[in-house]
Structures are given as C-alpha cells and as structure tokens.
Protein backbone atom coordinates (compact mmCIF):
# COMPACT_ATOMS: atom_id res chain seq x y z
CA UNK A 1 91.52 107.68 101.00
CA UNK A 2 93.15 106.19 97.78
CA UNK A 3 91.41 102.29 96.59
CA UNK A 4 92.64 99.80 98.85
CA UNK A 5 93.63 95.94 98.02
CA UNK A 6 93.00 93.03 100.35
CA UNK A 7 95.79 91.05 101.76
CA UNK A 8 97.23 89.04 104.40
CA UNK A 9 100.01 89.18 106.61
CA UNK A 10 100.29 86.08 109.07
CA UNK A 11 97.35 86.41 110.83
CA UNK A 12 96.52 89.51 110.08
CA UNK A 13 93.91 91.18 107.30
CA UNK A 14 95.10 93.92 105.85
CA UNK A 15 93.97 97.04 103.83
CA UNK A 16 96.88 98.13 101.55
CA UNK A 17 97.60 100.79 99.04
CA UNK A 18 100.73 101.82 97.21
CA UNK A 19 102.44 98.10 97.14
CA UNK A 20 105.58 97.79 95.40
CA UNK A 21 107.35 95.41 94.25
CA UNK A 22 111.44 95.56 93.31
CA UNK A 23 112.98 92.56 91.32
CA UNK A 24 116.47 93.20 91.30
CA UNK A 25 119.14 90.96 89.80
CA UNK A 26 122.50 90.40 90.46
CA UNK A 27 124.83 91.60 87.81
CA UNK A 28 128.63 90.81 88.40
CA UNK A 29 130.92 93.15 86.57
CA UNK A 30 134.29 92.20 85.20
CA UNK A 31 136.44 94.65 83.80
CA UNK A 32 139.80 94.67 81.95
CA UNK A 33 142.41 97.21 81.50
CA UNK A 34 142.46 99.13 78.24
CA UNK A 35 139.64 97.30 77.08
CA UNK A 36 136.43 99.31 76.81
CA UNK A 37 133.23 98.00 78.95
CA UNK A 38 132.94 95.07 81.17
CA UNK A 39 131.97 91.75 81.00
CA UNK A 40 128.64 91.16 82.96
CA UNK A 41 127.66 87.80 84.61
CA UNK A 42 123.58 87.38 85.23
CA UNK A 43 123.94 85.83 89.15
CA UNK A 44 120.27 85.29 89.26
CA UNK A 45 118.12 87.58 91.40
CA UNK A 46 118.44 89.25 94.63
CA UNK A 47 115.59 89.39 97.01
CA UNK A 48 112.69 90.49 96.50
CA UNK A 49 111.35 93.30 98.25
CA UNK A 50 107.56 94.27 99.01
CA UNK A 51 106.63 97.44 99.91
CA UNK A 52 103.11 98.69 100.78
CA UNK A 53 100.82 101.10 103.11
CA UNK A 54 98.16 99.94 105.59
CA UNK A 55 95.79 101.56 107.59
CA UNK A 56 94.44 100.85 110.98
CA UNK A 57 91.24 102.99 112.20
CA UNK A 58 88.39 103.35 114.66
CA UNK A 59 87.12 99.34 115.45
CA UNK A 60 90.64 98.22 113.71
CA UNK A 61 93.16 100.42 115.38
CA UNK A 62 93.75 98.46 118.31
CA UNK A 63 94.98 95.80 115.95
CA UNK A 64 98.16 97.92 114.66
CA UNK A 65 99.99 97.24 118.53
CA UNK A 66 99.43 93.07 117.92
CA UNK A 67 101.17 93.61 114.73
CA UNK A 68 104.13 95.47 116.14
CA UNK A 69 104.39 92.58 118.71
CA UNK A 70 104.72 90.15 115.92
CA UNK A 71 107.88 92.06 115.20
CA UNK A 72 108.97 89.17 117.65
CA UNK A 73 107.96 86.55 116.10
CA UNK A 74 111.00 84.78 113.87
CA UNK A 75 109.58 81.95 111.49
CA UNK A 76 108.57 82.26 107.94
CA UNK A 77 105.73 84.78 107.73
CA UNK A 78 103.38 83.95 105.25
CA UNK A 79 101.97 87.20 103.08
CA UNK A 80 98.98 86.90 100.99
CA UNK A 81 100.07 89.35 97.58
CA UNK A 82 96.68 90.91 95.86
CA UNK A 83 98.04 89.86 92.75
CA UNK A 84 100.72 87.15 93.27
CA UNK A 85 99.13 85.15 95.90
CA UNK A 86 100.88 83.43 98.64
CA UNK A 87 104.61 85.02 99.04
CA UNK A 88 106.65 83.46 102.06
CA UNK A 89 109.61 85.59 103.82
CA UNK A 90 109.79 87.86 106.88
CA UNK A 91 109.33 91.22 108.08
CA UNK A 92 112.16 93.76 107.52
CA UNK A 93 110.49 96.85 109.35
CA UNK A 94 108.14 98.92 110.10
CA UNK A 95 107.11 102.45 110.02
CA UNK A 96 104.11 103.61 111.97
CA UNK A 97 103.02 107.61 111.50
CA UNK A 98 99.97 108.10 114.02
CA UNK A 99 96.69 111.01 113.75
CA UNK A 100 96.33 112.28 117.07
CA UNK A 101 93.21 114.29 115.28
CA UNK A 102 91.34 110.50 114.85
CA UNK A 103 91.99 106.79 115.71
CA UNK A 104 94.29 105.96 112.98
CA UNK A 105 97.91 104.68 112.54
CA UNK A 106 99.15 104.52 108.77
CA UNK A 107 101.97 101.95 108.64
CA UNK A 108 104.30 100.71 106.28
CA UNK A 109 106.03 97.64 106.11
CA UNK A 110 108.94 96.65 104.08
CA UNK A 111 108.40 92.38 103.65
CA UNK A 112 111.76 90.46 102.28
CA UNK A 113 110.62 87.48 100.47
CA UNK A 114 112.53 83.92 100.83
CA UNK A 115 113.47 81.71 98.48
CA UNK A 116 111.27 81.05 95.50
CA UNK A 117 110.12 79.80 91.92
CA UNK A 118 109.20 81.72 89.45
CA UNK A 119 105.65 84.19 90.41
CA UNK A 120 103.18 83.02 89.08
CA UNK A 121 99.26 84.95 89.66
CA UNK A 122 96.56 84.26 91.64
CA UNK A 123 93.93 81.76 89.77
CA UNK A 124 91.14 83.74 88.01
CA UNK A 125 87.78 82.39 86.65
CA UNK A 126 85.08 83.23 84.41
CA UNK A 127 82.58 81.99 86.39
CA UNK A 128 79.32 81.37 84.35
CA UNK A 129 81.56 80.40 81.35
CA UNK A 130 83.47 77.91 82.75
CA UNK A 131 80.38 76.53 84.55
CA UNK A 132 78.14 76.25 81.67
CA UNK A 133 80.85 74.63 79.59
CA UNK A 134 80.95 72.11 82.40
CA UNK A 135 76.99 71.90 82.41
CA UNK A 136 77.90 70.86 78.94
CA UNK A 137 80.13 67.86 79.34
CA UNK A 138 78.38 66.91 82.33
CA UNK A 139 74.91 66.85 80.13
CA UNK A 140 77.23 64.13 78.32
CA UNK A 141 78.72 62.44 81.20
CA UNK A 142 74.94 61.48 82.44
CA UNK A 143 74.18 59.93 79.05
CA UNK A 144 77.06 57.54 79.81
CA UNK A 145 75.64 56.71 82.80
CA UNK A 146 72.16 56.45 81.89
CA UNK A 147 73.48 54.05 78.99
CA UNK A 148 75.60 52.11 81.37
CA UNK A 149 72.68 51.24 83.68
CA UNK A 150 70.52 50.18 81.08
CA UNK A 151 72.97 48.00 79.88
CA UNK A 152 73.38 46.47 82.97
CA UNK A 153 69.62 46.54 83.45
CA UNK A 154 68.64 44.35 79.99
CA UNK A 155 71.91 42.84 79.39
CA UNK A 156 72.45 41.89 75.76
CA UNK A 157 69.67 44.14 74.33
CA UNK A 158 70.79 47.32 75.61
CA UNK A 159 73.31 47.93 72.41
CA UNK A 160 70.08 47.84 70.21
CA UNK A 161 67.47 49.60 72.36
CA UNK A 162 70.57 52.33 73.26
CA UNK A 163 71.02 52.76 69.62
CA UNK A 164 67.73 53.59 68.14
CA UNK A 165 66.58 56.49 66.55
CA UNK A 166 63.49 57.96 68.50
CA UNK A 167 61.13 60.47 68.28
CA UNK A 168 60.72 63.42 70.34
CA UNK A 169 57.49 64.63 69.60
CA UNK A 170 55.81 61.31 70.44
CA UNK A 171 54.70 60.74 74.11
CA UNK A 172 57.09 58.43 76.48
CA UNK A 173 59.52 55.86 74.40
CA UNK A 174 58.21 52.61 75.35
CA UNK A 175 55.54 52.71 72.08
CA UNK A 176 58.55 53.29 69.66
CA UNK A 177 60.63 49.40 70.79
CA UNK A 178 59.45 46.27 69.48
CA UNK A 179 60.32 42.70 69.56
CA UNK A 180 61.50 43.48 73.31
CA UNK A 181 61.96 40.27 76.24
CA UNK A 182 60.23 40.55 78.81
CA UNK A 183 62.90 41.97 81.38
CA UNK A 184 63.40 44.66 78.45
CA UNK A 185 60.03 45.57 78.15
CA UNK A 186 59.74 45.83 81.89
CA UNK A 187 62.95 47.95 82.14
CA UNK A 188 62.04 50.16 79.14
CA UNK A 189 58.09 50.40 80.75
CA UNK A 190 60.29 51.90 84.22
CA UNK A 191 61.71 54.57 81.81
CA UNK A 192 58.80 55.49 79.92
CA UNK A 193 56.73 55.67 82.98
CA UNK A 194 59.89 58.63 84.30
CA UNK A 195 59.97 59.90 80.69
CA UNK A 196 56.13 60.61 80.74
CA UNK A 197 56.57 61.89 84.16
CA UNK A 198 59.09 64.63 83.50
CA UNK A 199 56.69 66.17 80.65
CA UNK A 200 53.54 66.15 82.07
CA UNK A 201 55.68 68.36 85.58
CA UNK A 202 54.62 72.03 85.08
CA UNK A 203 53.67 72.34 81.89
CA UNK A 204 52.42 75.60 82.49
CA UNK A 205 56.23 76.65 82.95
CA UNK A 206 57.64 77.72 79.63
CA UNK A 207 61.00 76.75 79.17
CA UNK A 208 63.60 80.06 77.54
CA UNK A 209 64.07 79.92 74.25
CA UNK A 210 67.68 81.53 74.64
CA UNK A 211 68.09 79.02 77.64
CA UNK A 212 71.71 76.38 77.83
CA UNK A 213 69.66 73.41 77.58
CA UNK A 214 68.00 74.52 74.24
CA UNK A 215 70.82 74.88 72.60
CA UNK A 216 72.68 71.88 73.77
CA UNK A 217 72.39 68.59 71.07
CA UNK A 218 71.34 65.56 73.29
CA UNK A 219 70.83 63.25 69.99
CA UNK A 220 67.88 61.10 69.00
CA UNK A 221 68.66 58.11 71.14
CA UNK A 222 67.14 57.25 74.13
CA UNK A 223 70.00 58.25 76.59
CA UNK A 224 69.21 62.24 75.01
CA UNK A 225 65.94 62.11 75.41
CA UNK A 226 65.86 60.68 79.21
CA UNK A 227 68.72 63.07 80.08
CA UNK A 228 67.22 65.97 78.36
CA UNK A 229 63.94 65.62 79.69
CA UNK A 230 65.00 65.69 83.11
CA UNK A 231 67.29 68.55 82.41
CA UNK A 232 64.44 70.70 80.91
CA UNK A 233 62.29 69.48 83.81
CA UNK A 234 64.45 71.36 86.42
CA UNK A 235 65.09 74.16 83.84
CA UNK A 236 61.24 75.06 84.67
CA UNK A 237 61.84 74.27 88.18
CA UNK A 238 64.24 76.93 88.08
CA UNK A 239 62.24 79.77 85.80
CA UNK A 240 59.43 79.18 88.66
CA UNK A 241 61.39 79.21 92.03
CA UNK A 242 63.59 82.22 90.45
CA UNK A 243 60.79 85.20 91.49
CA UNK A 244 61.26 88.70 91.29
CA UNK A 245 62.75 89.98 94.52
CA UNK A 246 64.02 86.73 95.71
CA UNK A 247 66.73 86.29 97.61
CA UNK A 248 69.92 84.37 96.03
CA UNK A 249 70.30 81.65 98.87
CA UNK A 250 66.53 81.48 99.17
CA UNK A 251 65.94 80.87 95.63
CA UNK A 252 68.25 78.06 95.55
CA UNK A 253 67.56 76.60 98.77
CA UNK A 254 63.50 76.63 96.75
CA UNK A 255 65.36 74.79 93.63
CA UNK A 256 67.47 72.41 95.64
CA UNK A 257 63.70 71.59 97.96
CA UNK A 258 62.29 70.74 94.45
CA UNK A 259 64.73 68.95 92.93
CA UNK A 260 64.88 66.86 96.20
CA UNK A 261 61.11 66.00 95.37
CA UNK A 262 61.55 64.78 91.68
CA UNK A 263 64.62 63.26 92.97
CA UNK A 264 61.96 60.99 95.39
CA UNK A 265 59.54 60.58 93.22
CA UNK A 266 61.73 59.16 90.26
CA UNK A 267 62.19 55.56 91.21
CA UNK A 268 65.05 53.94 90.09
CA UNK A 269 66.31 56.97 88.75
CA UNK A 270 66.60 59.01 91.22
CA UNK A 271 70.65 59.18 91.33
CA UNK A 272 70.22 60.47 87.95
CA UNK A 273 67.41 63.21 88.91
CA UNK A 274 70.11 64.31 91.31
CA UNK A 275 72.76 64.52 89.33
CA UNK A 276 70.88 66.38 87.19
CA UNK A 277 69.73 68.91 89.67
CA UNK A 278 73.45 69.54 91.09
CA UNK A 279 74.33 70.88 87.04
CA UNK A 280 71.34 72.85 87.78
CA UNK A 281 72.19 74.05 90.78
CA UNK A 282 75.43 75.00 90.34
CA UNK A 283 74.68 77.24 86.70
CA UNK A 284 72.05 78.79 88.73
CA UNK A 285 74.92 79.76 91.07
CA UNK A 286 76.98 80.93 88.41
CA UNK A 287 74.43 83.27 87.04
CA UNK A 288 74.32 85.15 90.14
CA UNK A 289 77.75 85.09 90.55
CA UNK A 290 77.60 86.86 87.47
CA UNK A 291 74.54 89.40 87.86
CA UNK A 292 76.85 89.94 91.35
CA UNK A 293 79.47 90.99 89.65
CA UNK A 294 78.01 93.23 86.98
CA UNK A 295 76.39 95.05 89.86
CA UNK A 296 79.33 95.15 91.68
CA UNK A 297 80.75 96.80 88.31
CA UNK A 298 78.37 99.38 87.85
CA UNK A 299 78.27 100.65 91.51
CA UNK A 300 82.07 101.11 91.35
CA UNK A 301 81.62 102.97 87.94
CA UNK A 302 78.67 104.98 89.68
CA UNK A 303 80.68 106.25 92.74
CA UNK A 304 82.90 108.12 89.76
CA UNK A 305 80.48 109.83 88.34
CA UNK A 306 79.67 113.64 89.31
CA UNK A 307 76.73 114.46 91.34
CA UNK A 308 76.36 117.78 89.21
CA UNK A 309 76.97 118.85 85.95
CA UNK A 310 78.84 121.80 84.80
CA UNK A 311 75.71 123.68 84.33
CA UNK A 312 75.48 123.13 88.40
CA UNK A 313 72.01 120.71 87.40
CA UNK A 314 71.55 117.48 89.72
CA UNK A 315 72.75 114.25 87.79
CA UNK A 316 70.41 111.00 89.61
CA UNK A 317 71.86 107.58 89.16
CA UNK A 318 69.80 105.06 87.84
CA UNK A 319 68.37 102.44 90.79
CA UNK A 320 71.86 100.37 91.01
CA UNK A 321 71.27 96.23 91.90
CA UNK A 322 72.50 95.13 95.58
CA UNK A 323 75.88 93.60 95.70
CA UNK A 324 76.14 89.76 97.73
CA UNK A 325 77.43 90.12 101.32
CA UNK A 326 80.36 87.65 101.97
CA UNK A 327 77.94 85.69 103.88
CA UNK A 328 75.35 85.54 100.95
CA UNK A 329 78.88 84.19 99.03
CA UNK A 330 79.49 81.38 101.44
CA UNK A 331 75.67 80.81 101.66
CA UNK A 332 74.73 80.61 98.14
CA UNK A 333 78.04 78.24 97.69
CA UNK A 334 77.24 75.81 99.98
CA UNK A 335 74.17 75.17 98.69
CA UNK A 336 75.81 74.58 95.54
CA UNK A 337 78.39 72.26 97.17
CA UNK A 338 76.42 70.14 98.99
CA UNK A 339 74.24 69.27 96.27
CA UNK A 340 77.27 68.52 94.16
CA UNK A 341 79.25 66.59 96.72
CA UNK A 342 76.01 64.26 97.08
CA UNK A 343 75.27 63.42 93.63
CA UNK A 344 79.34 62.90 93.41
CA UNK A 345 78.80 60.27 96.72
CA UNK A 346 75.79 58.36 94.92
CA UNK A 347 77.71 58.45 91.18
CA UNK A 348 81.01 56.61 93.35
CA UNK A 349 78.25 53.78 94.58
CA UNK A 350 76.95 53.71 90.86
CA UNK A 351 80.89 53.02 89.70
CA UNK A 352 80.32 56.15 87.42
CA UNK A 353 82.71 59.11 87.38
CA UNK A 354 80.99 63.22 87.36
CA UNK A 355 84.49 64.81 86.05
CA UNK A 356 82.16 67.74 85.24
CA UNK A 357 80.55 68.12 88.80
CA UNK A 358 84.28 68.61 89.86
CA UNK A 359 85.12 71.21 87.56
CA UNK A 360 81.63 73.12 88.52
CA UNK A 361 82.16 72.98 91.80
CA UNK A 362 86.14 74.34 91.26
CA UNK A 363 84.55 77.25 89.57
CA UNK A 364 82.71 78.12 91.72
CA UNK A 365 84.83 77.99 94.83
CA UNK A 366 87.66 79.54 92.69
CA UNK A 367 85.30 82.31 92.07
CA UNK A 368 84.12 82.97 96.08
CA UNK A 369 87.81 83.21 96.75
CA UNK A 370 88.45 85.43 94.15
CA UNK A 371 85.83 87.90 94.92
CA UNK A 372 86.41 87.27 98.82
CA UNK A 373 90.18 88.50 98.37
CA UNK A 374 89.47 91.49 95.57
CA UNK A 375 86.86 93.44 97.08
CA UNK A 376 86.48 94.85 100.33
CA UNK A 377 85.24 92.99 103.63
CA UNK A 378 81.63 94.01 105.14
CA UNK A 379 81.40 94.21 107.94
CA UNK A 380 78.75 95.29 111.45
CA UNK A 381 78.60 98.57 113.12
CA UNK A 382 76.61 99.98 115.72
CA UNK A 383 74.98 103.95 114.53
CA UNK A 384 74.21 104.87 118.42
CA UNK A 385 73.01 108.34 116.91
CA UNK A 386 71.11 109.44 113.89
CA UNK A 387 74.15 109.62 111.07
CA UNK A 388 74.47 110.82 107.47
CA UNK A 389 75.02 107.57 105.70
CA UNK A 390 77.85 109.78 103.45
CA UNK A 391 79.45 110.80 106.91
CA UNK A 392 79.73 106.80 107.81
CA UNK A 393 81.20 106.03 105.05
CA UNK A 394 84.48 109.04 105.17
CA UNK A 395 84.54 108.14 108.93
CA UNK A 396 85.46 103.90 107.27
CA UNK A 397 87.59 104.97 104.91
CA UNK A 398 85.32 105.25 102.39
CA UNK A 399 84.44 107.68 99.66
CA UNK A 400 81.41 109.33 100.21
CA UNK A 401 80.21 108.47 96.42
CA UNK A 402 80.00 104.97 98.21
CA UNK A 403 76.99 105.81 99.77
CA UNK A 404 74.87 104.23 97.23
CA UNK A 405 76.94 100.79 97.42
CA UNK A 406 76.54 100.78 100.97
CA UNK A 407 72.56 101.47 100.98
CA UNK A 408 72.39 98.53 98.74
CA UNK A 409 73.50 95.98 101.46
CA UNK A 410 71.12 97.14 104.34
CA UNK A 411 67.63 98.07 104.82
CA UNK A 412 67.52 101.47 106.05
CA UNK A 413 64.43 103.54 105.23
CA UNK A 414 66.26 107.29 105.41
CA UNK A 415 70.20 107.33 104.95
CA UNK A 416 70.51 110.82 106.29
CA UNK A 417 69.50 109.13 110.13
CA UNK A 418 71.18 105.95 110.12
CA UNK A 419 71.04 104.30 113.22
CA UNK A 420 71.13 101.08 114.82
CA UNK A 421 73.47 97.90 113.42
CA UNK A 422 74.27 98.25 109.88
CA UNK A 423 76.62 96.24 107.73
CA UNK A 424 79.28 98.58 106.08
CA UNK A 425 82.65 97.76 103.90
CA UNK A 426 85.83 97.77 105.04
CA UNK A 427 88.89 98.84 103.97
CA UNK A 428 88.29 101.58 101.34
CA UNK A 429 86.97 99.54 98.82
C-alpha cells in the first residue's frame, strides 16, 4: 500500500492517501456582440472540495459501518487536513469498494468545505533550535531576577554590589566586596555560601566543551556568575544521569529527581535552582526530540533501500536507533511540562515573569503534535501464533522493508516467530 497521511474526520482517525484538493473560482463572463473576447469578473471562489482515500482493515474494519452512519449526522463536521489543519464543512459522499479476499473496505469521501479565510498551514517547529534559543533568553531572564532579589535583599547597595566586575577563577564572590553593611555582607555571605556550593557538586563530571552553556556570555557581574554556575551545575547533572542505554523518560525523570535535590538544598535560592533546572529540562527534551527524529529519518530512508544488489550480493543495514512510541512522546513531555509549569507558579509568587519558559514549553508541545499528526499511530496486537515479523507488517498495511522500524519499538528476541502482544504502526506509515 502507497504512504499514508494522518487525519481526522469528526471523530474519526483516519489513514488517507491520494487527497486532493480543487480551488476553483468563480469567473463571470460578459460578452458583447462583434466585439472579440469577454469581459471576466473574479466572483471570489467556489467551494472547496477535498478528495481523499481511506482504508479500513482487520482490528479497524468494523469502524468503516460507524462512519457510514455518520452519513446522518447534519452539523458542521470538523476535518483535520495533513497539511492545512483544521478545515470545517460536511460530507458530500461516499464511496465504499469492499475485498471479500481480506477484512478491508477502501473508501472515498468527497468533503465540501464551508465558509472560510484564507488557508493557512499547520504550525511547524524546529524543535531543539527554537528551544535552545529560548534556553538563551531565559539564561537572561534569571539574571533579572537574581538582580531583582538582591536588590530587594540589600536595598540601596545592590546597584554597586550588582555592578562589579568579578572574577571567575577565584573561589565564591563574597572575598572580592568590600566596605559592605552588615545586612549586605550577610546577604552576599548567603550567595557565596550557594556559589561555593554549586562548584564543589560533581566535580568529577566534566562539563562539554561544545555544550550551550559554554558558549553562552553570562558577563563578569555577579548575576552571570550565580546564574551560570547553577546552569553548569545541572549541565553535569545532565552528562551523568544521561547513560548509555537509558531510557528517554527515565533519564529525565533521573535529571528532574536531581535537580529537585539542589533545588532543596539551595536555601533561599531555591526558586532560582528550579528555574534553572526547567531550561534544563526542557533542552534535554529537545535533544531527543531531535535524535527521535533523525532516527525516525534514517529508518524511513532504510526501508527504500534494496536488500540485494545487482550482483544478487546481500546489502545489511547498519544497526538503525529506536524511534519514541507516542506514549514515550506524551511521557517525556510531561516531564518537561510539569517542571516548567512549577518554576512558572513560584516565578508568579516572586512577581518575576519566565517569557522564555513559555516559549520552551510551546516548542515543545508544538513539536509532540506535530510528530503525533505526521507519522503513523502504534499501536497493540496480539501474535496468537509464531509470525514472520515481514508478514505482520503486509497483513497492517505496511511495507515489508518496515520490518526493521517495527523491531525497533519492541523487544522480540527472533522476528521470524513473533508472538505474543507487540506494538506495531498503523496506517501505512
């Protein structure tokens, strides 16, 4: 079976192939006698017309007679396009062609659309760009509040001790301020004592050279080098949680459990420590939203290639990376989410604004739906006998190059016997 898209009729999920769209306008034509031609008046456009092909099959076919009943249904019917997004009209017919050989009923539907704007496409993202240019601003947006609250901590002397030129190599901060009042000094002892804290945690953790932080410029005051201590501090955090053969939601759930810890154990700065942590958390996201998709890329490109040569010599494919389930989407996100949609709570108590921790968290959901509506669904089975894992997939719709793609989401120890429950993709995809 041809690639399939993913869309949505009502209530139904749909696999589609062969859509097409026909913008026609409405041209009025005046004509004259003895004068050559016409004159044409643009009326705007007629309605638009979808076209497209979907299969039901095997665990799905059942599902074909509820959409012929919807037939009777007479609102709006909402359709989800694969690459126009939400279009709203009704259903004009359609045309169902059964194979008595299998379970399968190939439909297609003609959809009418209603009255509109212009089209406009569905939202796309770059995922890790757009979150580490967030990571960015947000790296900024915590200075602000770091220099707010000391403001507010020392009062009058914050403008001088926030403006002083400091330096990094030298242990804590509190060593480089003189002349300081007492509430300063006891204030800027608080910070030195979190400073000190953050560079003596896992030193044996080296940070990458080619890593975000080390290229961002956090200045020589002492907002940079509180925020950017902190921010390497969970960058190791990260490089030590993130183990080979670790699972996506299991290494962040490992990051967020450690960040929650230096979160505790950083006094009054722990809003901060969080805040910091939720960047984290949410460029570590990106990254293997990513390395998902580049996986994703290459099995596609795989399935294409020819299993022999011309010579008639066996061609093996390199080991291919496992693509994320749906639920290792959702998963991984909400991680990501939750961690952002705290540090946004305790930054709203603080009377300081994380515009950036917005925008991360956008980009990432933008991204989950993205993927979620683009590739195919997976789904469970049950393999009551022993079955060639290239027979599953042409019984799903499936090309049997597939095989690989579908190995890579399950743990089966011989693919020419699978049997038992077994995720598989839906929908041709």
């Amino acid at each position: 079976m041809p690639d399939t898209y993913q869309a949505q009729l009502g209530p139904f999920n749909l696999d589609i192939q062969d859509i097409e769209d026909t913008f026609e306008k409405a041209i009025a034509t005046y004509e004259f006698p003895y004068v050559d031609g016409a004159l044409l008046e643009d009326m705007g456009q007629k309605a638009r017309k979808i076209k497209f092909r979907c299969y039901f099959y095997n665990d799905t076919y059942q599902t074909h007679f509820d959409l012929i009943n919807y037939l009777e249904y007479r609102g709006m019917v909402d359709l989800v396009h694969p690459k126009y997004g939400l279009v709203k009209g009704k259903i004009e017919s359609v045309n169902v062609r059964h194979d008595d050989r299998i379970r399968m009923a190939q439909i297609d539907i003609a959809f009418t659309e209603n009255l509109r704007g212009s089209a406009q496409p569905i939202a796309t993202v770059q995922v890790q760009g757009a979150v580490e240019d967030a990571f960015a601003s947000g790296q900024q947006d915590q200075m602000d509040w770091f220099s707010s609250y000391t403001s507010l901590q020392i009062g009058a002397e914050g403008a001088a001790v926030l403006a002083q030129t400091l330096d990094y190599t030298q242990p804590g901060v509190l060593s480089q301020f003189t002349g300081l009042s007492q509430k300063a000094q006891a204030y800027m002892a608080r910070v030195d004592t979190y400073v000190r804290t953050l560079d003596g945690t896992l030193l044996d953790v080296t940070n990458p050279a080619n890593g975000l932080v080390s290229v961002l410029d956090y200045g020589t005051t002492l907002p940079g080098r509180v925020v950017s201590a902190v921010a390497r501090t969970i960058e190791r955090y990260a490089v030590l949680c993130n183990t080979a053969g670790c699972a996506p939601s299991r290494f962040l759930n490992n990051l967020q459990q450690a960040i929650g810890t230096l979160a505790a154990a950083s006094g009054d700065f722990a809003d901060q420590t969080q805040c910091a942590g939720a960047q984290r958390l949410a460029l570590e996201t990106s990254y293997i939203y990513d390395a998902d998709e580049q996986n994703y890329a290459a099995q596609k490109q795989a399935e294409n290639q020819k299993a022999f040569d011309t010579m008639g010599n066996y061609t093996a494919l390199a080991s291919l990376g496992a693509v994320l389930t749906v639920e290792d989407l959702e998963a991984t996100l909400a991680i990501a989410m939750s961690a952002i949609e705290a540090s946004i709570t305790a930054g709203r108590l603080a009377g300081e604004l994380t515009p950036s921790l917005k925008t991360q968290a956008l980009a990432l959901l933008t991204w989950v739906e993205q993927v979620k509506m683009e590739r195919a669904t997976v789904i469970t089975i049950g393999v009551a006998n022993p079955t060639p894992m290239h027979l599953l997939c042409l019984q799903y719709g499936l090309d049997y190059h597939a095989a690989e793609r579908v190995f890579a989401i399950n743990k089966i120890k011989q693919p020419s016997f699978t049997q038992g429950t077994i995720n598989m993709y839906s929908g041709g995809v």
